[in-house]
Protein backbone atom coordinates (compact mmCIF):
# COMPACT_ATOMS: atom_id res chain seq x y z
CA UNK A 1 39.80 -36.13 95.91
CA UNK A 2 42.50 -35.37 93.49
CA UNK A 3 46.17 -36.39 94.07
CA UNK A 4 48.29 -32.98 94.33
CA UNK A 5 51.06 -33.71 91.60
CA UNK A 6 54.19 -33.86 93.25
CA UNK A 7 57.05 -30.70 92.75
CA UNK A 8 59.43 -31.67 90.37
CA UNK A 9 63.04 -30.30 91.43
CA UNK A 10 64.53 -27.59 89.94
CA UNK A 11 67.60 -30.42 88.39
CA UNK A 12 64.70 -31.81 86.25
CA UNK A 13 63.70 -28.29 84.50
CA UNK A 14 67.61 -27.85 84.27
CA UNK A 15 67.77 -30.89 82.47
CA UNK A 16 64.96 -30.83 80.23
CA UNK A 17 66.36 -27.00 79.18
CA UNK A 18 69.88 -28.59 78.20
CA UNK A 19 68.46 -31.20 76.51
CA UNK A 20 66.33 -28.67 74.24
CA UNK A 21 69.40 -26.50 73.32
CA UNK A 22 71.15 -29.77 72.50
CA UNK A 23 68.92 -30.83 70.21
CA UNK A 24 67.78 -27.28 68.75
CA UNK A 25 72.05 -27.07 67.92
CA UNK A 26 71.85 -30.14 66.70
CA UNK A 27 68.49 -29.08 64.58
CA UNK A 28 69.30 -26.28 62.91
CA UNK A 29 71.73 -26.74 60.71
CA UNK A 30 69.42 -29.48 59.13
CA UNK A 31 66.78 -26.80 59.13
CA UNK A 32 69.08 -23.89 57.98
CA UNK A 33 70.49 -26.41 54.83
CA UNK A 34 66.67 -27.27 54.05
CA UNK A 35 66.11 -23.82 53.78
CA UNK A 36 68.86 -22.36 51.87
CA UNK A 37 68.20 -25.63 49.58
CA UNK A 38 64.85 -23.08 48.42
CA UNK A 39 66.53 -20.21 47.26
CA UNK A 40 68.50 -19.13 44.30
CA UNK A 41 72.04 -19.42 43.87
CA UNK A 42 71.84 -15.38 42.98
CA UNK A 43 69.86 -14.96 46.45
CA UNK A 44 72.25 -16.97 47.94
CA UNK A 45 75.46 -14.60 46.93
CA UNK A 46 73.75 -11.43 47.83
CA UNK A 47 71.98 -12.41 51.18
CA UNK A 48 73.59 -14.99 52.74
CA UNK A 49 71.90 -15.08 56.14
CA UNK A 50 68.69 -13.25 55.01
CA UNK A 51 65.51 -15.69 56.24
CA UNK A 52 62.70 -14.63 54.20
CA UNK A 53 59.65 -16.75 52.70
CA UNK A 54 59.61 -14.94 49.58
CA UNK A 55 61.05 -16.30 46.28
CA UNK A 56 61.29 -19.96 47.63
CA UNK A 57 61.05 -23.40 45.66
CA UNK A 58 61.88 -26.93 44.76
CA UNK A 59 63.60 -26.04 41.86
CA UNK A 60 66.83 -26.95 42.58
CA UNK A 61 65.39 -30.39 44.00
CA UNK A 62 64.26 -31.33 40.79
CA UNK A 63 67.27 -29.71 38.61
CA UNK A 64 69.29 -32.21 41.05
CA UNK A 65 67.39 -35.06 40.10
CA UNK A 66 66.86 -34.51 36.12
CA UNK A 67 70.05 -32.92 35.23
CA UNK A 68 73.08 -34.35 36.95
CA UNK A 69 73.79 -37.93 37.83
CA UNK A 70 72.53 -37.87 41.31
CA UNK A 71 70.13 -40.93 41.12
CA UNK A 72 72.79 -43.48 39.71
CA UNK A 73 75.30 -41.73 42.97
CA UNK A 74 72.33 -42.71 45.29
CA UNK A 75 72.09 -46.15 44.13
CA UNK A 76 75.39 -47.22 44.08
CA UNK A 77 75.95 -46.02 47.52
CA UNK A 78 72.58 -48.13 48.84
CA UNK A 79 74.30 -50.59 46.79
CA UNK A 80 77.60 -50.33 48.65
CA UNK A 81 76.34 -49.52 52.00
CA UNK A 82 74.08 -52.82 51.81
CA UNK A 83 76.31 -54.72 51.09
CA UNK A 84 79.16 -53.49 53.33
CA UNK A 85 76.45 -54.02 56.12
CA UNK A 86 75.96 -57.68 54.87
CA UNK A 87 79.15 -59.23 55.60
CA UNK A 88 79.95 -57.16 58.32
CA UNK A 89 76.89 -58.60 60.51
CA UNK A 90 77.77 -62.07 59.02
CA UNK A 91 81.37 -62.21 59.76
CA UNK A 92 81.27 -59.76 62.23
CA UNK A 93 77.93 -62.08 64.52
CA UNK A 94 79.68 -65.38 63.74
CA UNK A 95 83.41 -63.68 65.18
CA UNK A 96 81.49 -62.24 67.71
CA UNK A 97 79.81 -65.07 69.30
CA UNK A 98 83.20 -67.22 68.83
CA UNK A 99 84.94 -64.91 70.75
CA UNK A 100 82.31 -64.59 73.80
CA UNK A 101 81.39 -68.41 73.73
CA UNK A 102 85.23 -70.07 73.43
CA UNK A 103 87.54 -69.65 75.74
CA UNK A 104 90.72 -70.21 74.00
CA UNK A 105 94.78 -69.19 74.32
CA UNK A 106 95.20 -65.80 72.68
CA UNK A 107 91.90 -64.95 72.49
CA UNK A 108 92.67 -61.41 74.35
CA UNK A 109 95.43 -60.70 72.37
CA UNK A 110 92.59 -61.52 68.88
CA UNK A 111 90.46 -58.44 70.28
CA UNK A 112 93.52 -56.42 70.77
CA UNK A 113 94.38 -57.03 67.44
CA UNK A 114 90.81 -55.95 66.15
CA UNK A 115 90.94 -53.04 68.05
CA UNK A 116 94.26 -52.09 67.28
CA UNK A 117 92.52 -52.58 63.25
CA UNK A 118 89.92 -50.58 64.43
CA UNK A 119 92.42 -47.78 65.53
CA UNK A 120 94.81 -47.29 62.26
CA UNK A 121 93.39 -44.06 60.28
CA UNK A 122 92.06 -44.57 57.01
CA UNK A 123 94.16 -42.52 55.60
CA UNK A 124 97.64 -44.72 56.95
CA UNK A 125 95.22 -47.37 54.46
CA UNK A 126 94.68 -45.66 51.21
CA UNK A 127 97.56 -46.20 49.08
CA UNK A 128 98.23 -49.84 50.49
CA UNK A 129 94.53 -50.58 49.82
CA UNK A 130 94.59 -48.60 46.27
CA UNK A 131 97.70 -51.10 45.27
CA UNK A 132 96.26 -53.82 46.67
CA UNK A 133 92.47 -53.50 44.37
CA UNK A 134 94.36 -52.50 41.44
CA UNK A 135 96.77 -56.00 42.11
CA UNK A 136 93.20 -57.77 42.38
CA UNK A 137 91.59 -55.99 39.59
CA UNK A 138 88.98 -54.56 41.63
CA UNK A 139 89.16 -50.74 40.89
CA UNK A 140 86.12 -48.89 40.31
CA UNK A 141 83.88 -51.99 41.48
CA UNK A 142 81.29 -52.43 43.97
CA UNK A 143 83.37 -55.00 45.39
CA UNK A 144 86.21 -53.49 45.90
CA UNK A 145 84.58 -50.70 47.61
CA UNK A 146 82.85 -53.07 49.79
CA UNK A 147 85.71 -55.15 50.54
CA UNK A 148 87.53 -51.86 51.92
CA UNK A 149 84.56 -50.56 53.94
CA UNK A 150 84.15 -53.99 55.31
CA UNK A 151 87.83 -53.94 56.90
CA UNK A 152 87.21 -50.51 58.99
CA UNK A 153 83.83 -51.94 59.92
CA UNK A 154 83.98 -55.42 60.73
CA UNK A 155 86.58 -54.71 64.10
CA UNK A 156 83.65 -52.71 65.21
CA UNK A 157 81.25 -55.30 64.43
CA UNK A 158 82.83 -58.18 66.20
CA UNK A 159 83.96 -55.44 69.39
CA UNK A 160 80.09 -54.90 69.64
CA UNK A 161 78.37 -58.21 68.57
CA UNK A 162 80.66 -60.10 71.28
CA UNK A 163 79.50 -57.73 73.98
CA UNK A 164 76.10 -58.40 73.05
CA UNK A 165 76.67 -62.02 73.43
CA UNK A 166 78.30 -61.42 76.94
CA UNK A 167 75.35 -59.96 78.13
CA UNK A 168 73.46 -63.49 77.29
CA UNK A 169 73.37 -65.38 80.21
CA UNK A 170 75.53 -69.51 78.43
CA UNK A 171 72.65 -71.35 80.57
CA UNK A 172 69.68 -70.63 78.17
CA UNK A 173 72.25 -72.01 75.41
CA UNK A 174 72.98 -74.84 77.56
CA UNK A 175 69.51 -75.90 78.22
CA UNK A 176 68.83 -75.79 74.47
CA UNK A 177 71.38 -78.15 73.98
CA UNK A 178 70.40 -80.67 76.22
CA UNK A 179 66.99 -80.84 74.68
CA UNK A 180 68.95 -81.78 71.55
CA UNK A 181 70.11 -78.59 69.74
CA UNK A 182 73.57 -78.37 68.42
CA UNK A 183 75.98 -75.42 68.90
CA UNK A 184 74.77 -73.73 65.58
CA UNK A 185 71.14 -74.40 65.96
CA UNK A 186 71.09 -72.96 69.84
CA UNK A 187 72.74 -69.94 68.32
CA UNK A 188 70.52 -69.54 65.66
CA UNK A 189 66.91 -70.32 67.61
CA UNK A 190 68.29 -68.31 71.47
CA UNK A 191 70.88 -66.44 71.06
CA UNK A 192 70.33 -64.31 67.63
CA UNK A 193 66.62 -63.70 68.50
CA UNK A 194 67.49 -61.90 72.13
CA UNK A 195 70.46 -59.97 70.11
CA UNK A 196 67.91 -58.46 67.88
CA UNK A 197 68.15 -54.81 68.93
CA UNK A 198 72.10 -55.53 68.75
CA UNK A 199 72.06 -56.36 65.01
CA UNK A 200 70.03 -53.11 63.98
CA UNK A 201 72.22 -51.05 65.89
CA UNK A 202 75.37 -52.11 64.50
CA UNK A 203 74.36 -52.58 61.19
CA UNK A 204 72.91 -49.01 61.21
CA UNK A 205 76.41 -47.99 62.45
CA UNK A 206 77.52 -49.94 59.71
CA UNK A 207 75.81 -48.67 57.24
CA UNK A 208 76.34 -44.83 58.19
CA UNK A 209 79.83 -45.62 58.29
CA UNK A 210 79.76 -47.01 54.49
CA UNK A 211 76.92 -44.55 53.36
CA UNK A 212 79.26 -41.18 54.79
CA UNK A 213 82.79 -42.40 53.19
CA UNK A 214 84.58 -39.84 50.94
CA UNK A 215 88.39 -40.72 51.48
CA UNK A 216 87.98 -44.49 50.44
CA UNK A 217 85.31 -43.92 47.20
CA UNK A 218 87.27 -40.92 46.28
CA UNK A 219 90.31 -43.22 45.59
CA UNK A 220 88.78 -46.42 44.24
CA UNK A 221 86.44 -45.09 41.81
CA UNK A 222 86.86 -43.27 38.79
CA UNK A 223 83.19 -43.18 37.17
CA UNK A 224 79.78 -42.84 37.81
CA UNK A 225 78.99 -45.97 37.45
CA UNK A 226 80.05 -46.84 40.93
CA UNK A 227 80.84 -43.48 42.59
CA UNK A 228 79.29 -42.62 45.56
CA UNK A 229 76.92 -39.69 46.68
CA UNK A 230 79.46 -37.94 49.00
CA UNK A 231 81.86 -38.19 45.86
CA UNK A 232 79.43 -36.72 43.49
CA UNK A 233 78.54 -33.88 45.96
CA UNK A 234 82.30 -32.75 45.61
CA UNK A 235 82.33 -33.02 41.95
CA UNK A 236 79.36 -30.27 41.91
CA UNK A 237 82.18 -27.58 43.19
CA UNK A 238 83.69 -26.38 40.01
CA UNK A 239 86.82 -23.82 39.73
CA UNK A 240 84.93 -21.06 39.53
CA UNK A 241 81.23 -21.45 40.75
CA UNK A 242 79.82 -23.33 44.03
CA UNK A 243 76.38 -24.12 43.82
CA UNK A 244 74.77 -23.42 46.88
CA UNK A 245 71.19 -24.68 45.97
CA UNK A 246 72.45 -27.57 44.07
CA UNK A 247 74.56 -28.65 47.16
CA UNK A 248 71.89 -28.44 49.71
CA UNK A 249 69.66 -29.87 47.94
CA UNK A 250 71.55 -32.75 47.40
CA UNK A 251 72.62 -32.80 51.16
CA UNK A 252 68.70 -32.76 51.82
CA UNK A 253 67.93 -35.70 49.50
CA UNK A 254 71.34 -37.69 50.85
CA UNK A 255 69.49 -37.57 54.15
CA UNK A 256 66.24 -39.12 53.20
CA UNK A 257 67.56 -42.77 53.28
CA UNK A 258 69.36 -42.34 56.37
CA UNK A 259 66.11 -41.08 57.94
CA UNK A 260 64.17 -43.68 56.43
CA UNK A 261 66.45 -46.36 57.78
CA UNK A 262 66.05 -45.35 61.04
CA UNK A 263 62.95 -45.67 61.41
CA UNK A 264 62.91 -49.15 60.48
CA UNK A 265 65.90 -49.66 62.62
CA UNK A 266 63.39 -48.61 65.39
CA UNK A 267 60.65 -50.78 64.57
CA UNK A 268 63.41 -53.54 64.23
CA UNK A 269 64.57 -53.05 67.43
CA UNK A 270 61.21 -52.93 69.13
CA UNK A 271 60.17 -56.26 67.73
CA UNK A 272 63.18 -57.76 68.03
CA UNK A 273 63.25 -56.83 72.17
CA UNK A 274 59.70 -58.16 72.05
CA UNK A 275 60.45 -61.72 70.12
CA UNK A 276 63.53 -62.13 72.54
CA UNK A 277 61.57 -61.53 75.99
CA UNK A 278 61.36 -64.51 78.18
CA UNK A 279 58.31 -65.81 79.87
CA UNK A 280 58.52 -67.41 83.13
């Protein structure tokens, strides 16, 4: 005898009916710039919302990729971005795990501090920041991008890794310490392992944060040899002309890393849940 599948209420349907417009607008635009990536500029003009499966190609895909400096914009921003996400999750886990394991005077008014960081627009920072590269000599460097990515993202960093850490329970630290680990080596062998999925999140963050930037690379670099990808994509808009193909396309190619890098943020997180579980 077969179990009768129980009614689902009409909430759940409702639900499941948001949740598919939500993602269909969130869908396709991504779909819509994919598309108008495969037409030609002359289409384009004439036709703007015509959908037709005539006439379409990778040209402009390729044109991106041989004939403008696209590739060398790509790799300095993995460059950056990598980097930014580097010492952010370095300084950011070691802050973090100060601030949820020591229980010192001031140490509420340190995260106000970081969050009051966190809340100053970029823009309040850009000619302070420009003066204070070109004083260093760090203009139109990968490290002085880095350096001013890393002070919008590391607040955030140490605001998340610390409540990561609060959600550790001290005693499996403790015991590890009686059996004769120090401070460093119970945070390195307990504690980082079960914060796993905490890591890849913010350093995804991170790294979309870095990887997005226009105001910051706009200002700080002045060549291709360390401009970024959203700065090159604005460079493509001339006086007179705007590229439709061209831009879409390199929209569409700006978005394969991002995609690619979350799904090994995924498996990250998955076998970093799995190498933190706990046997009893």
């Amino acid at each position: 005898m077969t179990a009768l599948k129980k009614k689902r209420p009409v909430s759940y349907h409702l639900v499941n009916i948001g949740i598919g417009f939500l993602a269909l607008f969130a869908i396709l635009p991504i779909i819509w710039t994919f598309y108008t990536s495969l037409r030609t500029n002359v289409d384009i003009n004439k036709f703007p919302t015509k959908f037709s499966f005539s006439n379409l190609s990778f040209d402009a895909y390729f044109g991106v990729w041989r004939d403008t400096n696209f590739p060398m914009l790509i790799k300095n921003s993995l460059i950056v971005s990598t980097m930014t996400v580097i010492i952010s999750l370095a300084l950011g886990t070691f802050a973090g795990y100060a601030l949820s394991r020591s229980k010192f005077r001031g140490r509420q008014g340190v995260l106000l501090v970081y969050l009051a960081i966190r809340l100053v627009p970029g823009v309040l920072l850009l000619i302070p920041m420009y003066l204070f590269m070109n004083r260093l000599g760090l203009l139109d460097s990968y490290i002085g991008l880095t350096l001013a990515y890393t002070t919008f993202t590391l607040p955030a960093t140490i605001w998340l890794m610390k409540g990561f850490f609060d959600s550790l329970p001290p005693d499996l630290e403790n015991a590890a310490r009686i059996d004769g680990c120090s401070r460093m080596g119970a945070m390195w062998r307990i504690s980082i392992p079960l914060v796993l999925p905490g890591l890849a999140a913010t350093g995804t963050l991170t790294a979309i944060t870095a990887w997005n930037d226009v105001l910051f690379a706009l200002l700080l670099t002045s060549s291709d040899r360390t401009r970024t990808w959203p700065v090159g994509l604005r460079e493509m808009i001339g006086e007179f002309q705007l590229p439709w193909e061209a831009l879409t396309a390199t929209s569409i190619l700006s978005l394969l890393p991002v995609v690619i890098g979350f799904a090994l943020v995924g498996r990250k997180m998955v076998a970093g849940i799995t190498a933190g579980s706990l046997k009893d």
